[in-house]
C-alpha atoms as a PDB file:
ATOM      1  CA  UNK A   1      24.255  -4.637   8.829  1.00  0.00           C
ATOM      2  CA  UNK A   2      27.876  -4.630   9.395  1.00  0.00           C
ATOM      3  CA  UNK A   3      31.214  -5.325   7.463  1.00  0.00           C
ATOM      4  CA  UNK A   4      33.193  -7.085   9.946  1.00  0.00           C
ATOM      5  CA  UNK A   5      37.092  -7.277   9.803  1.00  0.00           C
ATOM      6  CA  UNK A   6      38.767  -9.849  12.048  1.00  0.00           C
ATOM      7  CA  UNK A   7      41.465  -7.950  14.493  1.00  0.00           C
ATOM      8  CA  UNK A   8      43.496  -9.306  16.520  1.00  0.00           C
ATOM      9  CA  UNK A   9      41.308  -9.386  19.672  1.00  0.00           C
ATOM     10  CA  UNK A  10      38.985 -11.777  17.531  1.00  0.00           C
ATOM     11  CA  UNK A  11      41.757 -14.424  17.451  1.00  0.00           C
ATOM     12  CA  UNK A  12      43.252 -13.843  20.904  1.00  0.00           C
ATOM     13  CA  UNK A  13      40.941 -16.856  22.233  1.00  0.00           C
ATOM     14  CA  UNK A  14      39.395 -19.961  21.163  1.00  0.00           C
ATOM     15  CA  UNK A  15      36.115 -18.233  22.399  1.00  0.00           C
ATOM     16  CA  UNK A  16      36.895 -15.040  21.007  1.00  0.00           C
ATOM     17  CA  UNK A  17      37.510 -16.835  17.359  1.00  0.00           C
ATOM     18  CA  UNK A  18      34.060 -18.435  17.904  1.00  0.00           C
ATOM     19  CA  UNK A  19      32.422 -15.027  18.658  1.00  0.00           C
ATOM     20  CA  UNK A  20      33.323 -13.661  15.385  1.00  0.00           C
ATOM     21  CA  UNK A  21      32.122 -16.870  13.514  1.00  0.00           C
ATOM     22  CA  UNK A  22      29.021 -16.259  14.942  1.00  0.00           C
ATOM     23  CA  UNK A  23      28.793 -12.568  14.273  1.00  0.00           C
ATOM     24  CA  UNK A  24      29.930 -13.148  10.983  1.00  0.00           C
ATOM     25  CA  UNK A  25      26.832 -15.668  10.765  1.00  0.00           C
ATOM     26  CA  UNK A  26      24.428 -13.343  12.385  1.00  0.00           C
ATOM     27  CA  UNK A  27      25.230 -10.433  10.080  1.00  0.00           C
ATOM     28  CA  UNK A  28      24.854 -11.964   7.160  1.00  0.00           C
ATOM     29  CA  UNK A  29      21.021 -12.904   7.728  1.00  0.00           C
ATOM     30  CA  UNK A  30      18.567 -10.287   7.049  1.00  0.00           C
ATOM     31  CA  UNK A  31      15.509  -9.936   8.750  1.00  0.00           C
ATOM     32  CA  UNK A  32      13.392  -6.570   8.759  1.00  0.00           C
ATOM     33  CA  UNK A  33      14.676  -2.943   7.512  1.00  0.00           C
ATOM     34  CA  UNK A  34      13.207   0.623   6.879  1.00  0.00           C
ATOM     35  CA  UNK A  35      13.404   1.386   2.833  1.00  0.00           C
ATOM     36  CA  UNK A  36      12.739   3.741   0.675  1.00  0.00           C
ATOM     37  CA  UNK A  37      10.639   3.056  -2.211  1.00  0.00           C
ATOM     38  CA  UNK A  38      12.499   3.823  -5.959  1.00  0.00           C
ATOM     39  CA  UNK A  39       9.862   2.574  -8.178  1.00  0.00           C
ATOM     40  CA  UNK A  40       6.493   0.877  -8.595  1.00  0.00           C
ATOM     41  CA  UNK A  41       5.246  -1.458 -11.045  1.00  0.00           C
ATOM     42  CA  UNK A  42       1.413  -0.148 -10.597  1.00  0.00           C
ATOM     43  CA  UNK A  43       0.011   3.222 -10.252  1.00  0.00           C
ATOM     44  CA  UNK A  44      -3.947   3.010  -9.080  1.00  0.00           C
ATOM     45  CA  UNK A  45      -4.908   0.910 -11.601  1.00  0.00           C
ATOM     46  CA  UNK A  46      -7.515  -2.221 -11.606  1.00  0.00           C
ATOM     47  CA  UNK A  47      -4.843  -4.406 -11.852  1.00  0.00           C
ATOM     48  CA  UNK A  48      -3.108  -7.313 -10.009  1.00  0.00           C
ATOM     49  CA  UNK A  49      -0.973  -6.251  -7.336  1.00  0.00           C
ATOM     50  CA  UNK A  50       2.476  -5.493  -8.413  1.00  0.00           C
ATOM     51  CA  UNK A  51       6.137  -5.379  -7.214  1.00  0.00           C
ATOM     52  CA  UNK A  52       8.401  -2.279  -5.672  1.00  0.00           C
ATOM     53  CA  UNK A  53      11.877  -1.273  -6.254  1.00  0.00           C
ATOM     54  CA  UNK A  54      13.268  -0.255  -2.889  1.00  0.00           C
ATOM     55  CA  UNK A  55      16.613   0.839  -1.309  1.00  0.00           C
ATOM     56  CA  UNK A  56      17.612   0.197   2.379  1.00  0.00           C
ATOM     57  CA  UNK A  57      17.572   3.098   4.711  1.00  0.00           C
ATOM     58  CA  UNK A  58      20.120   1.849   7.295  1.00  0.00           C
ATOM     59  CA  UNK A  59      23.699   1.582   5.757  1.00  0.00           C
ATOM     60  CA  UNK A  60      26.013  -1.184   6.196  1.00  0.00           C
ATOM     61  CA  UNK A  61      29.203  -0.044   9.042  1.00  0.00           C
ATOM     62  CA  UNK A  62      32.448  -1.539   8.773  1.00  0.00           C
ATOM     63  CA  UNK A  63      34.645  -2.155  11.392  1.00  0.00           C
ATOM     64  CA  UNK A  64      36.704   1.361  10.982  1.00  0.00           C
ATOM     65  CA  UNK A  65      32.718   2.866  11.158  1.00  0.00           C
ATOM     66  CA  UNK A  66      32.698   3.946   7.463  1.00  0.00           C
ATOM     67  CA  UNK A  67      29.480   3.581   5.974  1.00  0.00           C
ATOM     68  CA  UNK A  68      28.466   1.496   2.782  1.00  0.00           C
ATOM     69  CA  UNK A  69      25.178   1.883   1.246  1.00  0.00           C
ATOM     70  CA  UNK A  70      22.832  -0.332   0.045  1.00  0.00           C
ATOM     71  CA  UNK A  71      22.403  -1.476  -3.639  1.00  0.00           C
ATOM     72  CA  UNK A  72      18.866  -1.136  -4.805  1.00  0.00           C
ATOM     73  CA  UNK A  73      16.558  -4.217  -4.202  1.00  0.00           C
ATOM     74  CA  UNK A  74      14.691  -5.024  -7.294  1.00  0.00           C
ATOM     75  CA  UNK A  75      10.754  -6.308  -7.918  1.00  0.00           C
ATOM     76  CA  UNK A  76       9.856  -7.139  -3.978  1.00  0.00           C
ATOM     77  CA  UNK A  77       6.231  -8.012  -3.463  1.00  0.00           C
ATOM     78  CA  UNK A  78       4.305  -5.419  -1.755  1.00  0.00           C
ATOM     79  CA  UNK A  79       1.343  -6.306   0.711  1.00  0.00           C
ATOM     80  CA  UNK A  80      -2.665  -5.147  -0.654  1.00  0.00           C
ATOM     81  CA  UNK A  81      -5.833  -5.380   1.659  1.00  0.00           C
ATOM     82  CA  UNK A  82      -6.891  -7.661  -0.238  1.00  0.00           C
ATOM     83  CA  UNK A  83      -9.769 -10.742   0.260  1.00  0.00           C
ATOM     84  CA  UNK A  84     -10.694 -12.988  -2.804  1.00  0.00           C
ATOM     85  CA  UNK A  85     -11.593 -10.271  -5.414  1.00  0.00           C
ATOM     86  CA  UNK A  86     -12.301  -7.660  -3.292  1.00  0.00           C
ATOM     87  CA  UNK A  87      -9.770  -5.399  -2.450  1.00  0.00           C
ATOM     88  CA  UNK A  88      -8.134  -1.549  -1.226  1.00  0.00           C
ATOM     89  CA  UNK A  89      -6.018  -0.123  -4.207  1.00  0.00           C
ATOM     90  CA  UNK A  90      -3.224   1.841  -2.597  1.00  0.00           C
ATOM     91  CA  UNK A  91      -0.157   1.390  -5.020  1.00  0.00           C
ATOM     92  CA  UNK A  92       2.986   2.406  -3.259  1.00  0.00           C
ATOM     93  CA  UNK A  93       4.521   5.563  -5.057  1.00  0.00           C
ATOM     94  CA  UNK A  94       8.590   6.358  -5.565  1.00  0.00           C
ATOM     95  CA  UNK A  95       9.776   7.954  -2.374  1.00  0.00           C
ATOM     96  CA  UNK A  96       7.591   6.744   0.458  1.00  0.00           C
ATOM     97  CA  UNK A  97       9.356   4.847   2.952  1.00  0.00           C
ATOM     98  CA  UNK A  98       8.225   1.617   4.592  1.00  0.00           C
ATOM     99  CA  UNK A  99       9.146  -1.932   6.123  1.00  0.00           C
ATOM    100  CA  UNK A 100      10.760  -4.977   4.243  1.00  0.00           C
ATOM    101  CA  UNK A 101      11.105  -8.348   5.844  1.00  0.00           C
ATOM    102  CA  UNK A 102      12.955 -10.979   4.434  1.00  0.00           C
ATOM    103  CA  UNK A 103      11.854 -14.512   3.765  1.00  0.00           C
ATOM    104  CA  UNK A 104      13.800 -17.075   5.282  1.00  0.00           C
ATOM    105  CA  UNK A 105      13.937 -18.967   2.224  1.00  0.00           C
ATOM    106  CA  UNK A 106      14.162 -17.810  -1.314  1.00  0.00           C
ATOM    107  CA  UNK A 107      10.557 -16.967  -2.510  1.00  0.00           C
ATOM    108  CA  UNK A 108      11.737 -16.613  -6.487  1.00  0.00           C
ATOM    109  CA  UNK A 109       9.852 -19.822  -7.192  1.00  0.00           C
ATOM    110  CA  UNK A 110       6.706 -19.298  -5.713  1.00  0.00           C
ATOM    111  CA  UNK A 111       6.254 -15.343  -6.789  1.00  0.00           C
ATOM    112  CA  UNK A 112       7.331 -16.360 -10.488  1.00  0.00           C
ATOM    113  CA  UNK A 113       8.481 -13.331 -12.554  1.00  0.00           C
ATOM    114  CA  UNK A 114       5.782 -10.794 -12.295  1.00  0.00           C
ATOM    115  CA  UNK A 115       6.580  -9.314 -15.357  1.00  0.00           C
ATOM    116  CA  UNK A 116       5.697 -12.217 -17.170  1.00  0.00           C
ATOM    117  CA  UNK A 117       1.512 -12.093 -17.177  1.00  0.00           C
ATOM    118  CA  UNK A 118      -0.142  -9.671 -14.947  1.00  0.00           C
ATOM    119  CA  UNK A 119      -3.352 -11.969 -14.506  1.00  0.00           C
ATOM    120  CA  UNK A 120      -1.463 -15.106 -13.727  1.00  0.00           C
ATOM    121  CA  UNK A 121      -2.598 -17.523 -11.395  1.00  0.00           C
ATOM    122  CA  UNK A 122      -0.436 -17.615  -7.747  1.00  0.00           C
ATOM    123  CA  UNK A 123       2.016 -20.891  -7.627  1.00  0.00           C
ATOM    124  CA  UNK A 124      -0.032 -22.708  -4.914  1.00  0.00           C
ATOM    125  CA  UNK A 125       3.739 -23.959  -3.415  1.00  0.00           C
ATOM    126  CA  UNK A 126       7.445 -24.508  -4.891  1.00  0.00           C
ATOM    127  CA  UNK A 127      10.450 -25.473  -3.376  1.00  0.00           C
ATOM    128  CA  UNK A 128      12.762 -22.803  -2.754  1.00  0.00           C
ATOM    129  CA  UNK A 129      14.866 -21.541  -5.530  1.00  0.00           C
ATOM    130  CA  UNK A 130      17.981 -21.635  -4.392  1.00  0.00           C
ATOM    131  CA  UNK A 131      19.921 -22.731  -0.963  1.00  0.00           C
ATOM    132  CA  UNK A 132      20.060 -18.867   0.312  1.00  0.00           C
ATOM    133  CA  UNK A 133      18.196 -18.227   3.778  1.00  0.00           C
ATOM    134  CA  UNK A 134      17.818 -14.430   4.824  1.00  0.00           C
ATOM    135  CA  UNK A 135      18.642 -12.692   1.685  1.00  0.00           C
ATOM    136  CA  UNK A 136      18.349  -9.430   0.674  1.00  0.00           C
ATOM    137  CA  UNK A 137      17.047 -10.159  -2.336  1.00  0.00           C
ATOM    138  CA  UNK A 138      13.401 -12.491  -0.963  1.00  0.00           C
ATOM    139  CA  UNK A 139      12.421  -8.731   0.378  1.00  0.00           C
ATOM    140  CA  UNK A 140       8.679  -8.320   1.322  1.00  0.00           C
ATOM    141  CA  UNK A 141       7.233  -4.992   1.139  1.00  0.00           C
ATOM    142  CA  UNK A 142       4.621  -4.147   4.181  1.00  0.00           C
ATOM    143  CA  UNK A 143       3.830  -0.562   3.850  1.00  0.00           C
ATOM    144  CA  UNK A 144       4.893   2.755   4.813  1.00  0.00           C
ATOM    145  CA  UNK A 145       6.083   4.473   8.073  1.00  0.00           C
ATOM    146  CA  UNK A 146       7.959   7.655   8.570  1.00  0.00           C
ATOM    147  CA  UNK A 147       6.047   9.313   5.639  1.00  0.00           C
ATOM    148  CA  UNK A 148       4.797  12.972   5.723  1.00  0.00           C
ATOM    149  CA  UNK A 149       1.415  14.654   5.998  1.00  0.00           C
ATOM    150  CA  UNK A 150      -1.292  13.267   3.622  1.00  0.00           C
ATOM    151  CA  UNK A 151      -3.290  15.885   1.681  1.00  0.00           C
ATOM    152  CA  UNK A 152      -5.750  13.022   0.737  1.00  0.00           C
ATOM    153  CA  UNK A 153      -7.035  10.532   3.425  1.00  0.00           C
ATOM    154  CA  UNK A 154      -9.525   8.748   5.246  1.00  0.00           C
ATOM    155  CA  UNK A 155      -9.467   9.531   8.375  1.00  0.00           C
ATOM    156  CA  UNK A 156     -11.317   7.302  11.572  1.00  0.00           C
ATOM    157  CA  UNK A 157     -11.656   9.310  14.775  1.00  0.00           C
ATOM    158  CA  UNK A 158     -14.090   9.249  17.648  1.00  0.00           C
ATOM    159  CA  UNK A 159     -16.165  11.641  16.116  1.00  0.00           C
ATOM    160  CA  UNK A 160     -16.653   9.781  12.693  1.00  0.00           C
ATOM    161  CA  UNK A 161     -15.259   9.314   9.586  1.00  0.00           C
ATOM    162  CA  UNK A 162     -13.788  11.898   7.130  1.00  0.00           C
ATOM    163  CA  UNK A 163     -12.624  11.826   3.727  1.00  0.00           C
ATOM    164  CA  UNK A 164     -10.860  13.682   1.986  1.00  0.00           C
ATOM    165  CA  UNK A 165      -9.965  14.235  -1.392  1.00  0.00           C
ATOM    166  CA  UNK A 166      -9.028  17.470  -4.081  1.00  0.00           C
ATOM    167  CA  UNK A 167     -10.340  15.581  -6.902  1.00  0.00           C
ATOM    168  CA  UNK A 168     -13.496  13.849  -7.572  1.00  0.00           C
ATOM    169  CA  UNK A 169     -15.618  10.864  -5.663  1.00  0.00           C
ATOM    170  CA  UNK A 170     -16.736   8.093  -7.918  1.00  0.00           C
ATOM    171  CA  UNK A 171     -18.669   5.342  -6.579  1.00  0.00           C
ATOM    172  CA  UNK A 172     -19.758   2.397  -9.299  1.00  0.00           C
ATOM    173  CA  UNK A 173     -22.777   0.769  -8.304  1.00  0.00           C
ATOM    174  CA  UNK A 174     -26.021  -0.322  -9.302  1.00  0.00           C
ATOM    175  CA  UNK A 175     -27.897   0.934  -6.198  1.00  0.00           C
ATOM    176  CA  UNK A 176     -26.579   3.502  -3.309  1.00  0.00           C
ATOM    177  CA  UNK A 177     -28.562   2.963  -0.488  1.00  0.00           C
ATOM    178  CA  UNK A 178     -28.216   5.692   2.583  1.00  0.00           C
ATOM    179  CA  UNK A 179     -29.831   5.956   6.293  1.00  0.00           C
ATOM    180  CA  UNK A 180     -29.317   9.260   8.369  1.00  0.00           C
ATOM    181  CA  UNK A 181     -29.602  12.798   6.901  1.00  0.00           C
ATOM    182  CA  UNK A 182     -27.702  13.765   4.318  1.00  0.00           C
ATOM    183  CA  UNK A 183     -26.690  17.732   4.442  1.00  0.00           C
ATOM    184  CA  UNK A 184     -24.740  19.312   1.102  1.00  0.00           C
ATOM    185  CA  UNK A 185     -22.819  22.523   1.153  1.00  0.00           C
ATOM    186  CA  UNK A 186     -23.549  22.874  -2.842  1.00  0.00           C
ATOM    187  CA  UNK A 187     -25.777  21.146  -5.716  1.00  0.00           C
ATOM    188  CA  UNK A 188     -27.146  18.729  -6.098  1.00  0.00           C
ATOM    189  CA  UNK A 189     -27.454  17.202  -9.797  1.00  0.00           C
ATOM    190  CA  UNK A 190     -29.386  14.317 -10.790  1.00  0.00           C
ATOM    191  CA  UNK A 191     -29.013  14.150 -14.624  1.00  0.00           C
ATOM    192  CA  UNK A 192     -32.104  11.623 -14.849  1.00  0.00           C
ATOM    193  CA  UNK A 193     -34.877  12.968 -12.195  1.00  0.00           C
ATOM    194  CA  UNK A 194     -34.421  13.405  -8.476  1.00  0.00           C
ATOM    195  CA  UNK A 195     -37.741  11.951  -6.634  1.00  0.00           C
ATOM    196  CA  UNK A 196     -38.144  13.396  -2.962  1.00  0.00           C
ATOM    197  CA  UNK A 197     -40.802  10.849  -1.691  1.00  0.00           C
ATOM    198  CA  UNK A 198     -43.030   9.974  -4.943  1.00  0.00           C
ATOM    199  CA  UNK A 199     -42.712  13.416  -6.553  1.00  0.00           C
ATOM    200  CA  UNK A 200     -40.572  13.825  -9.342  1.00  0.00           C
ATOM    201  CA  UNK A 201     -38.455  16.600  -9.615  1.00  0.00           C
ATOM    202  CA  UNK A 202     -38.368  17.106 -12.915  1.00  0.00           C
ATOM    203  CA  UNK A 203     -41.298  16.452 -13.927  1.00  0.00           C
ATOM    204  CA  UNK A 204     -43.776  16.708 -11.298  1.00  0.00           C
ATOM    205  CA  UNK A 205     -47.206  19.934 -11.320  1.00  0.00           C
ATOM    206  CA  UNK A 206     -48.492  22.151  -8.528  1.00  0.00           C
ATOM    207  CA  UNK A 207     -51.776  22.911  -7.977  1.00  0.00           C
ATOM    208  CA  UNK A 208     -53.689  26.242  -6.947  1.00  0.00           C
ATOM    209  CA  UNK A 209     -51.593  27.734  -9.482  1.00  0.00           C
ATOM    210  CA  UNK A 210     -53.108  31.434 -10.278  1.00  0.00           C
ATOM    211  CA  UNK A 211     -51.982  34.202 -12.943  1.00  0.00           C
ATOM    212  CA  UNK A 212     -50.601  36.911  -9.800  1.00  0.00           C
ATOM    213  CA  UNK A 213     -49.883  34.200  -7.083  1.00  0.00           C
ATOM    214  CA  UNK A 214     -47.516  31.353  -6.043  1.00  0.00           C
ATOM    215  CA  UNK A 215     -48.972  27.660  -6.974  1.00  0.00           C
ATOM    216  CA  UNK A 216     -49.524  25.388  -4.212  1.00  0.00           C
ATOM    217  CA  UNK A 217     -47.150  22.530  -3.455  1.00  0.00           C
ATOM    218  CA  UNK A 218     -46.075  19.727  -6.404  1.00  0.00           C
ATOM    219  CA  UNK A 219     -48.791  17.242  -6.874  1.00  0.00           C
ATOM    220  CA  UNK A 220     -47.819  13.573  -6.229  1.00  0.00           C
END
């Protein structure tokens, strides 16, 4: 965005006056911008999605070409996966960089203050909250771009799917059902029973069993 000064070839015409109007016009309206995120409200938890503190990347350039940066852009919405209540938690964290667009109307209505209950219900519609268009301040935050190298992912390639992780794996549910081998570099620990077929691991007999000899293989 620029900080335009009017000089004197901006007057020198009726045309040239009406040029600057409409640069003046077109500067002021924001539309889409690479940020840098400052702060988030969430951090992985089951919760509602949140709202990010972010700071434009490209600086405002006044007519002389000195640069002005941007102010920091308070409690814009950021985008989830997300379908009724299911949903990908991926909070954004201070420092990644990403995308903001800009409503063309002011969206303070309809997002509410999102400090104000964390399980509230969406408005379903509002009228806008004030007369601005193409503000700064109705930012939408889509995600990042330009970030580094992840060290935890899940990666889709032609060859399958990978993931990756330095911590631990939990998955929550009643029943995990699997098709295919399964191959483990390490242990496997089932701290009820493990049952391969019908026979019990843990507590399952062999027969042919003799006092100098190997037994014969688990009984079903």
């Amino acid at each position: 965005m620029a900080v335009a000064n009017q000089t004197p070839a901006d007057v020198a015409s009726e045309y040239a006056t009406l040029q600057f109007v409409v640069r003046q016009l077109l500067n002021g309206m924001a539309t889409a911008t690479l940020v840098r995120v400052m702060a988030c409200t969430n951090a992985g938890g089951v919760v509602p999605v949140g709202t990010v503190d972010v700071s434009p990347l490209v600086d405002m350039v006044t007519e002389q070409g000195e640069t002005i940066p941007h102010g920091t852009i308070f409690k814009a919405p950021y985008m989830r996966i997300q379908g009724g209540a299911s949903a990908i938690i991926l909070d954004p964290q201070p420092g990644d960089i990403g995308v903001c667009v800009f409503a063309m109307r002011d969206i303070s209505a309809v997002k509410g203050d999102p400090d104000a209950a964390r399980d509230r219900t969406p408005s379903p519609g509002a009228p806008p909250g004030s007369r601005r268009t193409y503000s700064l301040s109705d930012a939408l935050y889509l995600g990042g771009m330009l970030n580094g190298v992840p060290t935890q992912y899940v990666r889709f390639s032609d060859s399958g799917i990978e993931l990756k992780t330095a911590g631990v794996v939990t998955v929550d549910a009643p029943t995990v059902h699997m098709t295919g081998n399964l191959n483990v570099d390490g242990t496997i620990t089932g701290t009820v029973d493990v049952i391969a077929g019908t026979i019990s691991g843990k507590t399952h007999t062999h027969s042919g069993g003799t006092i100098d000899g190997d037994t014969g293989t688990p009984n079903a």
